[in-house]
Protein backbone atom coordinates (compact mmCIF):
# COMPACT_ATOMS: atom_id res chain seq x y z
CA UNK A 1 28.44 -119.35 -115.71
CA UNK A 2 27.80 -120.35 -111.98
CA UNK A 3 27.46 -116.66 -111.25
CA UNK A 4 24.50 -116.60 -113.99
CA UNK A 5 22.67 -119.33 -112.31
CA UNK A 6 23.07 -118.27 -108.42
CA UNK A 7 21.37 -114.44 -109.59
CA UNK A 8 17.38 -114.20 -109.36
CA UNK A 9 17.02 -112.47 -112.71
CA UNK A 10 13.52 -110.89 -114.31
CA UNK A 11 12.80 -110.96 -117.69
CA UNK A 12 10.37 -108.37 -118.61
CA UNK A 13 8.08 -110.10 -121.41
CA UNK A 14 5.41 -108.24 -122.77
CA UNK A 15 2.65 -108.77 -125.29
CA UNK A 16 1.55 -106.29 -128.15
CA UNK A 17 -1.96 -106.37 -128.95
CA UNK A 18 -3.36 -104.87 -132.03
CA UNK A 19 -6.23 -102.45 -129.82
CA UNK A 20 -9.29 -104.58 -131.75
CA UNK A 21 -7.78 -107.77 -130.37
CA UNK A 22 -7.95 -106.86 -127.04
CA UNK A 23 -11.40 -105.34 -127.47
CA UNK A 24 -12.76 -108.69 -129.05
CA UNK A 25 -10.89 -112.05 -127.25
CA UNK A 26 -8.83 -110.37 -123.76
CA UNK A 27 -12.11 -109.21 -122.44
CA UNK A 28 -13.49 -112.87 -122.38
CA UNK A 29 -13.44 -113.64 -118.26
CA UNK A 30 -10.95 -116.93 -119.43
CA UNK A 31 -8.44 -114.56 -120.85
CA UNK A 32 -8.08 -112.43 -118.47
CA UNK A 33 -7.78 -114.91 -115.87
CA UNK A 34 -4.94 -116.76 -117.59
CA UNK A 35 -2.93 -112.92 -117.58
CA UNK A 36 -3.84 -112.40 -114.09
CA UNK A 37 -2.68 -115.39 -112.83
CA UNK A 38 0.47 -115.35 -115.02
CA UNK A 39 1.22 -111.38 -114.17
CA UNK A 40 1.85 -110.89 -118.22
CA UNK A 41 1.93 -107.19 -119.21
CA UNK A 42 -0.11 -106.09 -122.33
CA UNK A 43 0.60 -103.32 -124.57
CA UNK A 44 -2.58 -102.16 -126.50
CA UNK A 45 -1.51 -100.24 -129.75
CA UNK A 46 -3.27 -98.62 -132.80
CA UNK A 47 -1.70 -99.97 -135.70
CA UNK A 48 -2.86 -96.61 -137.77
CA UNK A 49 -1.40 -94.25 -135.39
CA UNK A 50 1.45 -96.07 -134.07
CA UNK A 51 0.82 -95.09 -130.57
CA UNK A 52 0.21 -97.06 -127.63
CA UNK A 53 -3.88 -96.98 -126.07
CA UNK A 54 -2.98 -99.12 -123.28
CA UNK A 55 -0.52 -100.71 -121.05
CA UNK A 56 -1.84 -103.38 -118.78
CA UNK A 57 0.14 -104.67 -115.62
């Protein structure tokens, strides 16, 4: 368990956005600020198609 806690480990967390969510609220300035300063990753998708639009670092 000590071993655990002495490692510097990255969790990749990522968010999945329906693509006319992020159109309509993560292009208000507040929004994107909050992601920027938090260095979240965003994964736009069509729900239709199944297929990612975007992916945001």
């Amino acid at each position: 368990m000590r071993f655990l806690l002495d490692q510097d480990v990255y969790a990749l967390t990522a968010k999945f956005l329906k693509q006319s969510t992020y159109e309509n609220f993560f292009q208000l300035k507040a929004i994107k600020i909050v992601f920027q300063q938090n260095q979240l990753l965003l994964i736009v998708v069509d729900i239709e198609s199944e297929m990612i639009v975007q992916w945001i670092n």
